[in-house]
Protein backbone atom coordinates (compact mmCIF):
# COMPACT_ATOMS: atom_id res chain seq x y z
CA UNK A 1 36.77 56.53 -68.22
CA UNK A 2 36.42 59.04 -65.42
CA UNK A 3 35.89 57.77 -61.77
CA UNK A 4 32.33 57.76 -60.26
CA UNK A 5 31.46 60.62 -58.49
CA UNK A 6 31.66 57.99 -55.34
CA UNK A 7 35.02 57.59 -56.18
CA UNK A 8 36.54 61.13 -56.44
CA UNK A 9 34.50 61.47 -52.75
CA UNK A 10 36.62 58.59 -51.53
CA UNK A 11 39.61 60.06 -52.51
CA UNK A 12 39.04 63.67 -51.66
CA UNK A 13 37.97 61.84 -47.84
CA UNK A 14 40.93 59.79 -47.77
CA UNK A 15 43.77 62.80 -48.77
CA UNK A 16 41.48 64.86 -46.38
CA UNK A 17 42.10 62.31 -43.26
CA UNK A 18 46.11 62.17 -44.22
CA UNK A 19 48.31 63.67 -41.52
CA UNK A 20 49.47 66.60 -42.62
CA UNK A 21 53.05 68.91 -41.72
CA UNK A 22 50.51 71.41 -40.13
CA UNK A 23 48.51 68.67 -37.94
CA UNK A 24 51.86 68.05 -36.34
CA UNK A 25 52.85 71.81 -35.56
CA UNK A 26 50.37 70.94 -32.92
CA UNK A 27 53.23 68.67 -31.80
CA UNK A 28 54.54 72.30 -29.90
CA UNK A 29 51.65 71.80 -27.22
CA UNK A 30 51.92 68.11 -26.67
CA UNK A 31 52.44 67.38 -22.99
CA UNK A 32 52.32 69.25 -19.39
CA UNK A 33 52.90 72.64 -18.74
CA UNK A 34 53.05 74.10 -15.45
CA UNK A 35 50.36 77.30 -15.96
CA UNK A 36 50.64 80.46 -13.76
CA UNK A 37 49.07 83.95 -14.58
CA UNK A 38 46.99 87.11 -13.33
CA UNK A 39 43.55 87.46 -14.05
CA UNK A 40 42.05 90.98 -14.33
CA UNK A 41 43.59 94.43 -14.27
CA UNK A 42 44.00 94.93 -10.35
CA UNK A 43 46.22 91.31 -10.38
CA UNK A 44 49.55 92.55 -8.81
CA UNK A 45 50.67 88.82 -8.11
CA UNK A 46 49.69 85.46 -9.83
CA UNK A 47 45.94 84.49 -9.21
CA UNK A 48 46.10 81.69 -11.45
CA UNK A 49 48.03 78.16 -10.90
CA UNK A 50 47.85 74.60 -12.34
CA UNK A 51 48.55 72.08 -14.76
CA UNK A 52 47.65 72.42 -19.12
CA UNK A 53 47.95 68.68 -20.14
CA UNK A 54 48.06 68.08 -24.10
CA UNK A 55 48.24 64.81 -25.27
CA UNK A 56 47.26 62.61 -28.73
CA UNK A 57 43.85 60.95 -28.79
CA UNK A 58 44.75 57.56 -30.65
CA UNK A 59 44.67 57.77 -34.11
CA UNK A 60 47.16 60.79 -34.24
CA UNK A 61 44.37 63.40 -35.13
CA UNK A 62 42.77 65.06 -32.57
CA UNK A 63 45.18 66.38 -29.47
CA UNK A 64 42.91 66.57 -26.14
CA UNK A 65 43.97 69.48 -23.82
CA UNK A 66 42.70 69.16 -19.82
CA UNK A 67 42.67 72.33 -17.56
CA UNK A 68 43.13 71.88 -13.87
CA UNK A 69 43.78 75.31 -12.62
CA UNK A 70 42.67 77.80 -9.59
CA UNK A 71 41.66 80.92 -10.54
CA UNK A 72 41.31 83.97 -7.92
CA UNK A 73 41.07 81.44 -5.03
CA UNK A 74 38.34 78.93 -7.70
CA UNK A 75 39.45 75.58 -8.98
CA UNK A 76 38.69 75.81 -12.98
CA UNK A 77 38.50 72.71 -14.94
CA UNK A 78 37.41 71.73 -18.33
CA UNK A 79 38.72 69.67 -21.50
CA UNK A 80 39.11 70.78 -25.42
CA UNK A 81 39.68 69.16 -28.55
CA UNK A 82 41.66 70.16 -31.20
CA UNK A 83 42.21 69.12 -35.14
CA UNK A 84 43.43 70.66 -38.09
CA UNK A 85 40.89 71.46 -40.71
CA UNK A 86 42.67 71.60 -44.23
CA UNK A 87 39.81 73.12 -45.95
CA UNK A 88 39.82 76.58 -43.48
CA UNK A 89 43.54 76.27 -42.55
CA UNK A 90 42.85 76.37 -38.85
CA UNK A 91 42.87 74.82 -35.81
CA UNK A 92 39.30 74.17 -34.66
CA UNK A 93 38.71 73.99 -31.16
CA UNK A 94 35.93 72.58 -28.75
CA UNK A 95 35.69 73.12 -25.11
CA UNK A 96 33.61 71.88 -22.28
CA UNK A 97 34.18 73.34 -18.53
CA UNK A 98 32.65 72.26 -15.42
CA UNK A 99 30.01 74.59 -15.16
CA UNK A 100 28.32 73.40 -18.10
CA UNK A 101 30.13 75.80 -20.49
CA UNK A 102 30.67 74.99 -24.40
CA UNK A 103 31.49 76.24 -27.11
CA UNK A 104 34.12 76.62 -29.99
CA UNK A 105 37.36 78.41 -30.64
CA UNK A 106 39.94 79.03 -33.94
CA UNK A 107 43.39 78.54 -33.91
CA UNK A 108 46.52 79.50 -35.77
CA UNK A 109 50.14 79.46 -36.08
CA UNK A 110 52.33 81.80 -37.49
CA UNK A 111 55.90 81.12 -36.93
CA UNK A 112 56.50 80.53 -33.30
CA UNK A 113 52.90 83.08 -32.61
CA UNK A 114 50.00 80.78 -31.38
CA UNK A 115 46.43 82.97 -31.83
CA UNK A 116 43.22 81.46 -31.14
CA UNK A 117 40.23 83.30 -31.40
CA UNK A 118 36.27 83.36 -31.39
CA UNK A 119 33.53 86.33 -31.20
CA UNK A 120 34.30 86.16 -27.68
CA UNK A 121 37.51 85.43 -26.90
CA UNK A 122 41.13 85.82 -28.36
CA UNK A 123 44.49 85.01 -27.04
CA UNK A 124 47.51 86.16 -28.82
CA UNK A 125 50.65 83.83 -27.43
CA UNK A 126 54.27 83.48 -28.38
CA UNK A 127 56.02 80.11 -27.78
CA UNK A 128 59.45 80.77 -26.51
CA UNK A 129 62.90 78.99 -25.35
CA UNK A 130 62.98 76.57 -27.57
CA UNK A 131 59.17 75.98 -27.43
CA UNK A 132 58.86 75.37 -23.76
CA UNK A 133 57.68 78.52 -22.75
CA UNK A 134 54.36 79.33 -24.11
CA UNK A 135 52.93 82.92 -22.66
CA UNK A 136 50.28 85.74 -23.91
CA UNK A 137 47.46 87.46 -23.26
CA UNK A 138 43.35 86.73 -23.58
CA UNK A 139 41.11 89.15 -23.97
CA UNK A 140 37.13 89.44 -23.93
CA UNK A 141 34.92 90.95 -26.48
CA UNK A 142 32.90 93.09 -24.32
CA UNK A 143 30.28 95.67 -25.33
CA UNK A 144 32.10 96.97 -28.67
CA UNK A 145 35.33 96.14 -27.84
CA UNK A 146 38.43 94.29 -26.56
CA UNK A 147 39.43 94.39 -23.43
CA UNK A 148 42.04 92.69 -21.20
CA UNK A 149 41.02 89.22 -19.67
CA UNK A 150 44.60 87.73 -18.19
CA UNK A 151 47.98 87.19 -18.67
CA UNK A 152 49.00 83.06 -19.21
CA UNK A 153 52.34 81.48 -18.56
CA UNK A 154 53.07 78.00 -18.98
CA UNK A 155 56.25 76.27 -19.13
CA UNK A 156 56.86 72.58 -20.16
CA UNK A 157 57.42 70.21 -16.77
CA UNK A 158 59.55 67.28 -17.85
């Protein structure tokens, strides 16, 4: 006899909420990072300083990511939450900033490449030195195309 139809949800649910090797790739951000970068084209220096903290919500599933950053002379702050969805493959991605901004983002890994994109926004980022070093570039969809947002540096404090 084949299993109920309630069943085969169950167990598609349960093998759906298993950790999986590509939930813990997301083990590369865990922590805080020390984040410096230049924002806009005319940045000659660093306009942009503070702290990236990414750390497990309990349960193991979700890792929580909280800005604290100035950027051009503004203090930025604002929280995300991030998963693994095995059906897409990705990382999906919602933020909330402190002037009432939301919205979501994709991400993906490729090696030791992080990308995370949306209409809007993209970053293209390469984890480096033996993953402690995480740097790239955003850019803004603007008009009908891509331009250049900011550079982004951050480096694991221990």
């Amino acid at each position: 006899m084949a299993p109920s139809t309630g069943t085969a949800s169950r167990i598609q649910f349960q093998k759906a909420m298993e950790k999986t090797p590509e939930l813990y790739l997301l083990n590369k951000l865990a922590g805080k990072w020390k984040t410096t970068g230049k924002l806009g084209n005319e940045a000659t220096t660093n306009n942009i300083e503070g702290t990236d903290t990414y750390e497990w919500i309990p349960g193991g599933f979700f890792l929580l990511h909280t800005v604290d950053v100035i950027m051009d002379g503004k203090r930025k702050q604002s929280i995300e939450v991030i998963g693994y969805d095995l059906l897409s493959g990705t990382y999906p991605m919602h933020f909330y900033d402190d002037i009432g901004e939301s919205g979501g983002m994709s991400g993906s890994f490729d090696g030791d490449k992080w990308t995370i994109s949306s209409p809007e926004l993209r970053f293209n980022g390469t984890f480096t030195q033996n993953d402690e070093v995480l740097s790239g570039t955003w850019e803004q969809y603007v008009g009908s195309s891509w331009r250049y947002l900011m550079d982004i540096r951050l480096e694991k404090m221990h």
